[in-house]
PDB file of N, CA and C in Angstrom:
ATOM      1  N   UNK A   1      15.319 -35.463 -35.949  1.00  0.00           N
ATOM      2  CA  UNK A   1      14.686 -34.273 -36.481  1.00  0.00           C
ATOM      3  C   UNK A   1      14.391 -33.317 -35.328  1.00  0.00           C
ATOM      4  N   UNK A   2      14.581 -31.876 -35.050  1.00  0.00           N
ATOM      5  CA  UNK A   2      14.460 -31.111 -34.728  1.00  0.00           C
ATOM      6  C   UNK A   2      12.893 -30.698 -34.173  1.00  0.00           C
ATOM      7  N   UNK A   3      12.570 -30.765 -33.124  1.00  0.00           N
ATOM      8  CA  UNK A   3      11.370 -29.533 -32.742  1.00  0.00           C
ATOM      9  C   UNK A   3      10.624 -28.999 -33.424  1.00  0.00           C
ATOM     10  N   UNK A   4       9.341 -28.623 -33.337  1.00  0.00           N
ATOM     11  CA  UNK A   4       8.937 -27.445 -33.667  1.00  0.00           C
ATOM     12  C   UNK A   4       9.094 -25.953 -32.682  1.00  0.00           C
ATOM     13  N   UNK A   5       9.220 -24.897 -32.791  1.00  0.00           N
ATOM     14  CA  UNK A   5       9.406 -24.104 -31.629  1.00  0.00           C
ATOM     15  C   UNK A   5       8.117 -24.230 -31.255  1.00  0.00           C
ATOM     16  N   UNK A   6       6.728 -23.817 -31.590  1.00  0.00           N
ATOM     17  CA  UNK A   6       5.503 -23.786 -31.315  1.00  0.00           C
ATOM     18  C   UNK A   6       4.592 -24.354 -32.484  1.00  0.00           C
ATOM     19  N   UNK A   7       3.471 -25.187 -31.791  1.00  0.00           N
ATOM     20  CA  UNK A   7       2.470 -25.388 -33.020  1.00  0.00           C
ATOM     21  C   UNK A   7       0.911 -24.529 -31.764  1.00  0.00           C
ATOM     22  N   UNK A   8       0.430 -24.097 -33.027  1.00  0.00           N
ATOM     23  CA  UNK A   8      -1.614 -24.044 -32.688  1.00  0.00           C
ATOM     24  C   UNK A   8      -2.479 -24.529 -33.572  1.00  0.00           C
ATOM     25  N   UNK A   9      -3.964 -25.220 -32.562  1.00  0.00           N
ATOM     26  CA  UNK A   9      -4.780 -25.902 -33.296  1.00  0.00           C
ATOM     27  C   UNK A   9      -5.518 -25.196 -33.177  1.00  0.00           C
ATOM     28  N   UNK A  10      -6.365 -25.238 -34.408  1.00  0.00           N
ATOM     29  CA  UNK A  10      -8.051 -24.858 -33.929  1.00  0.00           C
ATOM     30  C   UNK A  10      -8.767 -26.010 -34.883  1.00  0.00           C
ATOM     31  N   UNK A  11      -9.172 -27.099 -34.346  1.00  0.00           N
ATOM     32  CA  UNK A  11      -9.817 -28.139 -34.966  1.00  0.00           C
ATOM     33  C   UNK A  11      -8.929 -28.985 -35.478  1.00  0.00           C
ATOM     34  N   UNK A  12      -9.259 -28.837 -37.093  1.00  0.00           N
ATOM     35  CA  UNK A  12      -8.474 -29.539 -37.778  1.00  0.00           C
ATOM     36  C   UNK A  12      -7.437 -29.226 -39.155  1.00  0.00           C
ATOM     37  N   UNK A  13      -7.261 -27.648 -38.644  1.00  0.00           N
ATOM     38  CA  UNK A  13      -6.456 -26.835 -39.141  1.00  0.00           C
ATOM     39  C   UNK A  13      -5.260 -26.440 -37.754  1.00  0.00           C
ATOM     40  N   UNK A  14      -3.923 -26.608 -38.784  1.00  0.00           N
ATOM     41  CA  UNK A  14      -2.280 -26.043 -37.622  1.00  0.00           C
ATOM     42  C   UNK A  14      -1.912 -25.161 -38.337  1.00  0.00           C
ATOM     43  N   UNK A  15      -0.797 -24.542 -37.632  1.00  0.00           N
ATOM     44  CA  UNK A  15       0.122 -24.051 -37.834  1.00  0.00           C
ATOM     45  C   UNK A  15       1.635 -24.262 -36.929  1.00  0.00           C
ATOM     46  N   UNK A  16       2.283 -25.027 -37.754  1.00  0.00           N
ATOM     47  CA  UNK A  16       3.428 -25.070 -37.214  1.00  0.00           C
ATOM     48  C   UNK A  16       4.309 -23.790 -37.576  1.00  0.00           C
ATOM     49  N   UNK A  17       5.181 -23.339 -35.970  1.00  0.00           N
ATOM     50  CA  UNK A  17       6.221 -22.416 -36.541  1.00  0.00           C
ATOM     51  C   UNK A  17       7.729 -23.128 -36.033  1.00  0.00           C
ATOM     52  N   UNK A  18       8.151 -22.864 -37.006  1.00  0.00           N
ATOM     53  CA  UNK A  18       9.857 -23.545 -36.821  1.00  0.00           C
ATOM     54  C   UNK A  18      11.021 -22.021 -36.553  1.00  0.00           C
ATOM     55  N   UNK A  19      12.055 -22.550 -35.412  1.00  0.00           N
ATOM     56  CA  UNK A  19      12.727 -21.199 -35.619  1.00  0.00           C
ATOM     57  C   UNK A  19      13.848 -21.906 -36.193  1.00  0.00           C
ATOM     58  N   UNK A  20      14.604 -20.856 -37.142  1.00  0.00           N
ATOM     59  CA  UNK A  20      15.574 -21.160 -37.832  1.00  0.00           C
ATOM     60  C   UNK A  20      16.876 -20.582 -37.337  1.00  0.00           C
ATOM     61  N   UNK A  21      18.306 -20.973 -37.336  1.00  0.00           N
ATOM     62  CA  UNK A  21      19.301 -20.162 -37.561  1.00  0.00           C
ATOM     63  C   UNK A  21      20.111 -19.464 -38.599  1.00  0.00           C
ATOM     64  N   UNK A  22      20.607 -18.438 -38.014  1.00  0.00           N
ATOM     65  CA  UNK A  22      21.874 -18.051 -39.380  1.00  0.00           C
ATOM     66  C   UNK A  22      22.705 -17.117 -38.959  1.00  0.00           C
ATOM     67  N   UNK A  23      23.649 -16.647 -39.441  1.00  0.00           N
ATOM     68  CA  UNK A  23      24.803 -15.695 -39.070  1.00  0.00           C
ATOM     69  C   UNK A  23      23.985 -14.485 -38.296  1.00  0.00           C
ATOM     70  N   UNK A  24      22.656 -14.047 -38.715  1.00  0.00           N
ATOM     71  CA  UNK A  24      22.231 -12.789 -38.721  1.00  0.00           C
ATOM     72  C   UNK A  24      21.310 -12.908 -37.438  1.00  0.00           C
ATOM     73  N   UNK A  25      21.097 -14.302 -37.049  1.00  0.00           N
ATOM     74  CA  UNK A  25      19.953 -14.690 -35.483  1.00  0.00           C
ATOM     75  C   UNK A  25      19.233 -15.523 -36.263  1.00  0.00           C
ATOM     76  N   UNK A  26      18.280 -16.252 -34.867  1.00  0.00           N
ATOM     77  CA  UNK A  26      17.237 -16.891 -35.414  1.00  0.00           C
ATOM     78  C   UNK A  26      16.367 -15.686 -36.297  1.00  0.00           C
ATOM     79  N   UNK A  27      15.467 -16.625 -36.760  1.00  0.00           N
ATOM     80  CA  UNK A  27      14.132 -16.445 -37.643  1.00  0.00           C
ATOM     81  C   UNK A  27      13.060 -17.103 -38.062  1.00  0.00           C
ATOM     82  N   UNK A  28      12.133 -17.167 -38.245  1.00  0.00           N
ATOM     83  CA  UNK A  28      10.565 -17.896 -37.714  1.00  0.00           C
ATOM     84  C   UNK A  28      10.506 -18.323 -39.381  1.00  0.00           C
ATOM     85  N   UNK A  29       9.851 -19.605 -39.263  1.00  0.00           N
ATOM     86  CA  UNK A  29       9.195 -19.866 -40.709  1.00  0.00           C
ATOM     87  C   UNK A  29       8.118 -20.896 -40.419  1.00  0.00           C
ATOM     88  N   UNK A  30       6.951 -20.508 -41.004  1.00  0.00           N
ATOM     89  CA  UNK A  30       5.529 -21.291 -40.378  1.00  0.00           C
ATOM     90  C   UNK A  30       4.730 -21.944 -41.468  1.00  0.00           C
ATOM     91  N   UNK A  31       4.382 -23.216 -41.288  1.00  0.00           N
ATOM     92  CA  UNK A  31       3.782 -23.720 -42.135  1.00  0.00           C
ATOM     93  C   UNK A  31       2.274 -24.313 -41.643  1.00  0.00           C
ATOM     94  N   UNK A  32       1.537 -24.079 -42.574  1.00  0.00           N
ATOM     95  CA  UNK A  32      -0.116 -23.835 -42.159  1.00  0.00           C
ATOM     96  C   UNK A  32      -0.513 -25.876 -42.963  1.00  0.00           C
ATOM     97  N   UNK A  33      -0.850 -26.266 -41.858  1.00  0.00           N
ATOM     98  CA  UNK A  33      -1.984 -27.846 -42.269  1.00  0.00           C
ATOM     99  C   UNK A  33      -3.340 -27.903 -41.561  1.00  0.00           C
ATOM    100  N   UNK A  34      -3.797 -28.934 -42.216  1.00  0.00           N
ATOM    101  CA  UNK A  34      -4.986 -29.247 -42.454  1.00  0.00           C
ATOM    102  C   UNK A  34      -4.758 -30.770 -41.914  1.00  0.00           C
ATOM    103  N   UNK A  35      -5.433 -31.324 -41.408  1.00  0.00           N
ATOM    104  CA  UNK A  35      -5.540 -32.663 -40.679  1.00  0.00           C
ATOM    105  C   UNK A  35      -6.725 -33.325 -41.328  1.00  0.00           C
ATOM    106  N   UNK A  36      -6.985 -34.570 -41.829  1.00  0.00           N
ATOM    107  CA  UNK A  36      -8.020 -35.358 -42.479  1.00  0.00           C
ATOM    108  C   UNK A  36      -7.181 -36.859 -42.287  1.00  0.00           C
ATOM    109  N   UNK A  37      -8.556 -37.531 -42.519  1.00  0.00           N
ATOM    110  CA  UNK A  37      -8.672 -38.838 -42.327  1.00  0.00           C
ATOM    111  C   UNK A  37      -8.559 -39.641 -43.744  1.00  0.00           C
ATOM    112  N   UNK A  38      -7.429 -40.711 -44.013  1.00  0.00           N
ATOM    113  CA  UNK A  38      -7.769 -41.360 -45.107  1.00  0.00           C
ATOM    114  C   UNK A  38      -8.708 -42.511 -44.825  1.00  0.00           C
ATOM    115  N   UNK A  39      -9.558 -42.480 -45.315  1.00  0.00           N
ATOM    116  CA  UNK A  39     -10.927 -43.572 -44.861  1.00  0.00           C
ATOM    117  C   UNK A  39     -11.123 -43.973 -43.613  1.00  0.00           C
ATOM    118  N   UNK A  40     -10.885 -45.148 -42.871  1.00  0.00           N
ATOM    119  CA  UNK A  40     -10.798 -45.069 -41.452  1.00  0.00           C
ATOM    120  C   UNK A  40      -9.100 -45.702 -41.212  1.00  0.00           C
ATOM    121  N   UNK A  41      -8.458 -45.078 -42.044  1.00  0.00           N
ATOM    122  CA  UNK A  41      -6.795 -45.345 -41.457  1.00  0.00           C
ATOM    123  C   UNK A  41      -6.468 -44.084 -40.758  1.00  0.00           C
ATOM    124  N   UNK A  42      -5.204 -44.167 -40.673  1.00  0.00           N
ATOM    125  CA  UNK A  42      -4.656 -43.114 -40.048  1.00  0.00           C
ATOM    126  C   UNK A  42      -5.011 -41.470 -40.704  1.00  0.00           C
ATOM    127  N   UNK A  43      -4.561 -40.564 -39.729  1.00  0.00           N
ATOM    128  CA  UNK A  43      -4.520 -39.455 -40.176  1.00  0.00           C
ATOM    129  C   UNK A  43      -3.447 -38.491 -40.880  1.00  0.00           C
ATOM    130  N   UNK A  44      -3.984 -38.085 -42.004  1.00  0.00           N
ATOM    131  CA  UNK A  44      -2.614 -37.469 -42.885  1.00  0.00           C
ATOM    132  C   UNK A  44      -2.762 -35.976 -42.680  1.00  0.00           C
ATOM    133  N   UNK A  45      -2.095 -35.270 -43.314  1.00  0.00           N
ATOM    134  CA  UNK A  45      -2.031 -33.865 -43.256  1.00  0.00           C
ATOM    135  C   UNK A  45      -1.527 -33.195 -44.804  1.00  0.00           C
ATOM    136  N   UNK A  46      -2.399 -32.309 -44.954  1.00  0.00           N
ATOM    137  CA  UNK A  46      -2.235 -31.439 -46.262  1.00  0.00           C
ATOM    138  C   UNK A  46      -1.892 -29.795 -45.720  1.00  0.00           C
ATOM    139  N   UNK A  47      -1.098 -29.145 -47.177  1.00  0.00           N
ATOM    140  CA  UNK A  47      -1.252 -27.964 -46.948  1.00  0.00           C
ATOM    141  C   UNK A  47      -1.736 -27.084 -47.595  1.00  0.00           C
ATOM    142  N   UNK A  48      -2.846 -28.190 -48.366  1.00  0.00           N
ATOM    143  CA  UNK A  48      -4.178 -27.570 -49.283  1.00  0.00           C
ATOM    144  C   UNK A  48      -5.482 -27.545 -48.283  1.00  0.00           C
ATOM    145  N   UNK A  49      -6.189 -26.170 -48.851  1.00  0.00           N
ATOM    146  CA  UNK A  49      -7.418 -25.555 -47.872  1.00  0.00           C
ATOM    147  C   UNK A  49      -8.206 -25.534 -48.401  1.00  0.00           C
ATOM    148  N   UNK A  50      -9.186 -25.648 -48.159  1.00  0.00           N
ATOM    149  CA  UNK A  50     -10.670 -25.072 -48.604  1.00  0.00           C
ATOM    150  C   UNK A  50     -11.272 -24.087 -48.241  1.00  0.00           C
ATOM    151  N   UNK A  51     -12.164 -23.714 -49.240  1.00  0.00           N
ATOM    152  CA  UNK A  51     -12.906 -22.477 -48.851  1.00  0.00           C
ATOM    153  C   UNK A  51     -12.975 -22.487 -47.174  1.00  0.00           C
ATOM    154  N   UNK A  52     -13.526 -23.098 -46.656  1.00  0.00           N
ATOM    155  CA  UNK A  52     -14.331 -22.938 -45.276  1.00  0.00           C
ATOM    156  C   UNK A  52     -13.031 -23.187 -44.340  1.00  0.00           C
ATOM    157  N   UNK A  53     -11.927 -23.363 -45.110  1.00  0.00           N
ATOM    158  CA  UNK A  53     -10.787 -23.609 -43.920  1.00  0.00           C
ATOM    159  C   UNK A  53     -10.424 -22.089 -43.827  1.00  0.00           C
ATOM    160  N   UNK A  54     -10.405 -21.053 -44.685  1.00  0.00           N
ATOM    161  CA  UNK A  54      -9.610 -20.041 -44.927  1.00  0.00           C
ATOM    162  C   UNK A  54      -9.763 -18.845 -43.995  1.00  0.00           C
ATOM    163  N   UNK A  55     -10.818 -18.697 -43.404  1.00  0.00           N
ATOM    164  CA  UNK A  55     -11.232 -18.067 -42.199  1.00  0.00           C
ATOM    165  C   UNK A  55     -10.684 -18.425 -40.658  1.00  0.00           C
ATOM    166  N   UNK A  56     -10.415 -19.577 -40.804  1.00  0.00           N
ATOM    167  CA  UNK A  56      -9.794 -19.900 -39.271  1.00  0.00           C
ATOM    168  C   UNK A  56      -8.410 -20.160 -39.617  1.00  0.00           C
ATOM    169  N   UNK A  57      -7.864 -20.173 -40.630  1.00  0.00           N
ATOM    170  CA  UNK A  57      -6.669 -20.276 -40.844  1.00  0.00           C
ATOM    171  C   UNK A  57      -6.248 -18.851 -41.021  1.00  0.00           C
ATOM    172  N   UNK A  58      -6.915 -17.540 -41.304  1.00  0.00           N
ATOM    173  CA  UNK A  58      -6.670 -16.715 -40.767  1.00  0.00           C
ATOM    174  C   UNK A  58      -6.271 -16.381 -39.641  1.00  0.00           C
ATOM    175  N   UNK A  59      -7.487 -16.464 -39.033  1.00  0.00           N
ATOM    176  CA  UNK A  59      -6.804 -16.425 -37.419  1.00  0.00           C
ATOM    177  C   UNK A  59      -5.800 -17.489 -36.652  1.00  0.00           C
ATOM    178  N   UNK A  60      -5.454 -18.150 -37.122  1.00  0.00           N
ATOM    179  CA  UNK A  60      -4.238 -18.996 -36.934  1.00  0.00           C
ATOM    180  C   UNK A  60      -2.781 -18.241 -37.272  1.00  0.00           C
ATOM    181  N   UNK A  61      -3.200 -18.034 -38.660  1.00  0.00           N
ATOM    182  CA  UNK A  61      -2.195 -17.303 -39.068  1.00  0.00           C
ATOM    183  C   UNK A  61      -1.560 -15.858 -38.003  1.00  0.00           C
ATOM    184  N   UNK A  62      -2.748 -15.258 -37.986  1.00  0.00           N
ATOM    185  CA  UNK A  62      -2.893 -14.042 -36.807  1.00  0.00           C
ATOM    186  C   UNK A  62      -2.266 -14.653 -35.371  1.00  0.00           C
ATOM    187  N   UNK A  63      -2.623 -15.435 -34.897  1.00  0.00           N
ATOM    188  CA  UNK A  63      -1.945 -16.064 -33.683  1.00  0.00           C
ATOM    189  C   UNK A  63      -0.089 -16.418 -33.986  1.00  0.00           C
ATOM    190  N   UNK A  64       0.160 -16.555 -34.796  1.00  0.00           N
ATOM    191  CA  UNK A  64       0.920 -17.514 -34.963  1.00  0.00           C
ATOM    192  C   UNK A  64       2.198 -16.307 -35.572  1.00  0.00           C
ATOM    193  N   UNK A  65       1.569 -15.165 -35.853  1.00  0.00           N
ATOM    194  CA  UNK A  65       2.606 -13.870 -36.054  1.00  0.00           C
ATOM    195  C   UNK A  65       2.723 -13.374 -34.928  1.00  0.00           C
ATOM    196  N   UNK A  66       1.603 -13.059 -33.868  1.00  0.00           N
ATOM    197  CA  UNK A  66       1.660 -12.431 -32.433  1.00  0.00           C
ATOM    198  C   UNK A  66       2.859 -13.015 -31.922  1.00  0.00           C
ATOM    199  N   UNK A  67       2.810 -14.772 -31.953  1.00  0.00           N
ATOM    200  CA  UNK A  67       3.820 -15.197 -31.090  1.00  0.00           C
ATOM    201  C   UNK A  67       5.247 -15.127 -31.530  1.00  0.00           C
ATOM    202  N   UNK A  68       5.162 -15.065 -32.817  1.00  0.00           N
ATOM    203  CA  UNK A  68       6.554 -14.503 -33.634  1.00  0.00           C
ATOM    204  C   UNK A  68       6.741 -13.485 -32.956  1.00  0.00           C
ATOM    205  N   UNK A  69       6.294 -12.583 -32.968  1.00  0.00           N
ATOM    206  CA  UNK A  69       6.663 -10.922 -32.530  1.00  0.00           C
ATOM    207  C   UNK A  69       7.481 -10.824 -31.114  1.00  0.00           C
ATOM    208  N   UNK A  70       6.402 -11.716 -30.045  1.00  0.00           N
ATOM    209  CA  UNK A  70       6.534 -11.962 -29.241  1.00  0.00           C
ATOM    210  C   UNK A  70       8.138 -12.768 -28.322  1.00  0.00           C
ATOM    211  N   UNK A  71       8.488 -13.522 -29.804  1.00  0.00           N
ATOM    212  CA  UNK A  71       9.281 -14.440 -29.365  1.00  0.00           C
ATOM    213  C   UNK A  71      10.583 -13.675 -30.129  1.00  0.00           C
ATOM    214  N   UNK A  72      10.482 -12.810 -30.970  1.00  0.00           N
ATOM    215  CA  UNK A  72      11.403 -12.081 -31.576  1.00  0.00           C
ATOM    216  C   UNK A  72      12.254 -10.779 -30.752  1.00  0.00           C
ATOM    217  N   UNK A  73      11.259 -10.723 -29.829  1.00  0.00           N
ATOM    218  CA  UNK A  73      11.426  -9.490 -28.980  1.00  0.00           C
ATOM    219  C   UNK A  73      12.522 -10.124 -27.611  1.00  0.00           C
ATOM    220  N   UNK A  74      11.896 -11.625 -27.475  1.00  0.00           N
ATOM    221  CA  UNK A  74      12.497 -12.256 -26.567  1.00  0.00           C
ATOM    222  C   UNK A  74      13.796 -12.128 -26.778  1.00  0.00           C
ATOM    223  N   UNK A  75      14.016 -12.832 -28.373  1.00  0.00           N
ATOM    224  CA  UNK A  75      15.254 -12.934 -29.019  1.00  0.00           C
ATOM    225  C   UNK A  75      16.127 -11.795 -29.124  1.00  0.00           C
ATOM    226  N   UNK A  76      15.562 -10.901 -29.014  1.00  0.00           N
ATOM    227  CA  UNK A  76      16.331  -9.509 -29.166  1.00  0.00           C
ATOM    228  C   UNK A  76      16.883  -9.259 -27.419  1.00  0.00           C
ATOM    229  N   UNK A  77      15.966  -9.825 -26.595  1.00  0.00           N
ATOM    230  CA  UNK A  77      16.564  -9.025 -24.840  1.00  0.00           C
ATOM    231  C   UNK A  77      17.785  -9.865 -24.497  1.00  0.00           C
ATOM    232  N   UNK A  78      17.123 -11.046 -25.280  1.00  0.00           N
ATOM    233  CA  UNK A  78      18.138 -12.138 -24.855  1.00  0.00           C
ATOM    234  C   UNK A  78      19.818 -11.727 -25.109  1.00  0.00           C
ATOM    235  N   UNK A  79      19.784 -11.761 -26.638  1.00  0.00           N
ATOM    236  CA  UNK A  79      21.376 -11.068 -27.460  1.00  0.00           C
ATOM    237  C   UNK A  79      21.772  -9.920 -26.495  1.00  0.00           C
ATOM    238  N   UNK A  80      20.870  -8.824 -26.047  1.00  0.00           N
ATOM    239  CA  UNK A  80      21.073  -7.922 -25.556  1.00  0.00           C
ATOM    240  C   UNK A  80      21.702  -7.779 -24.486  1.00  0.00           C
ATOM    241  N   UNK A  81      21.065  -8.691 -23.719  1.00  0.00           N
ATOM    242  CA  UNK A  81      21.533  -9.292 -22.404  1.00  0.00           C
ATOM    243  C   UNK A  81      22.660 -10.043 -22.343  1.00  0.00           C
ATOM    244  N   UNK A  82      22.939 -10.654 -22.988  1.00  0.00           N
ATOM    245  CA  UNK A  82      24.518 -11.432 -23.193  1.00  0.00           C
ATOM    246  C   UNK A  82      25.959 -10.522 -23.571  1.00  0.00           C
ATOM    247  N   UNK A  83      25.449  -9.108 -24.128  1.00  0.00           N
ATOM    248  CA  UNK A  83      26.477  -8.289 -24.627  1.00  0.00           C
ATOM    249  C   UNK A  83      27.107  -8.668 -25.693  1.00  0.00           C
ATOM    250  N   UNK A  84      27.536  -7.912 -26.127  1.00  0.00           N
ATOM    251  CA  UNK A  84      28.654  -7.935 -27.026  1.00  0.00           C
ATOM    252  C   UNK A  84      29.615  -9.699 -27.126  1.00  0.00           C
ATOM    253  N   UNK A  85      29.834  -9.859 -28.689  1.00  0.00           N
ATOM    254  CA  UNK A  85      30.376 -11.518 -28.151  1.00  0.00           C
ATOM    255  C   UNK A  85      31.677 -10.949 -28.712  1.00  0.00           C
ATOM    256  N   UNK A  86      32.717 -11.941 -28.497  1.00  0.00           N
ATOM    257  CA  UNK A  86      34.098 -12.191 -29.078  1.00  0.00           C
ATOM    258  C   UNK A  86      34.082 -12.435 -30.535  1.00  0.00           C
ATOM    259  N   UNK A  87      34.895 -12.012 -31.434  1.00  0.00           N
ATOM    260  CA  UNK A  87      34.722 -12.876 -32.610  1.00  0.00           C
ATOM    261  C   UNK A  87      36.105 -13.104 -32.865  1.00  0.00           C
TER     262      UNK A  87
END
């Protein structure tokens, strides 16, 4: 299985972002969890929230587009920089 490109925590709320391919370039797709304990076993993960999660999963969310932007821009100098390809 493949990488994640980037994950962020804040507690016990993530956000994973995955980059994807396709004819047209990569592209970002992010999926938001929640970390909890099943009794004292291991730890599982949901991508159901609660009220009190929804505020920091905001700002997760907010982080987690910056670095999209960020990494999109990369993606763009990069192509740029390579020139023109053969087809």
């Amino acid at each position: 299985m493949s990488q994640p490109a980037h994950k962020i925590r804040i507690g016990n709320l993530s956000v994973t972002i995955w980059r994807n391919h396709s004819e047209r370039g990569p592209w970002y797709s992010v999926i938001p969890t929640r970390s909890y304990r099943q009794g004292d076993d291991a730890w599982r993960e949901t991508e159901s929230l609660g009220f009190d999660d929804l505020l920091t999963m905001s700002k997760l969310l907010d982080l987690a587009h910056t670095w999209i932007m960020h990494q999109q821009k990369a993606d763009a100098k990069a192509r740029k920089d390579a020139g023109p390809t053969a087809k």
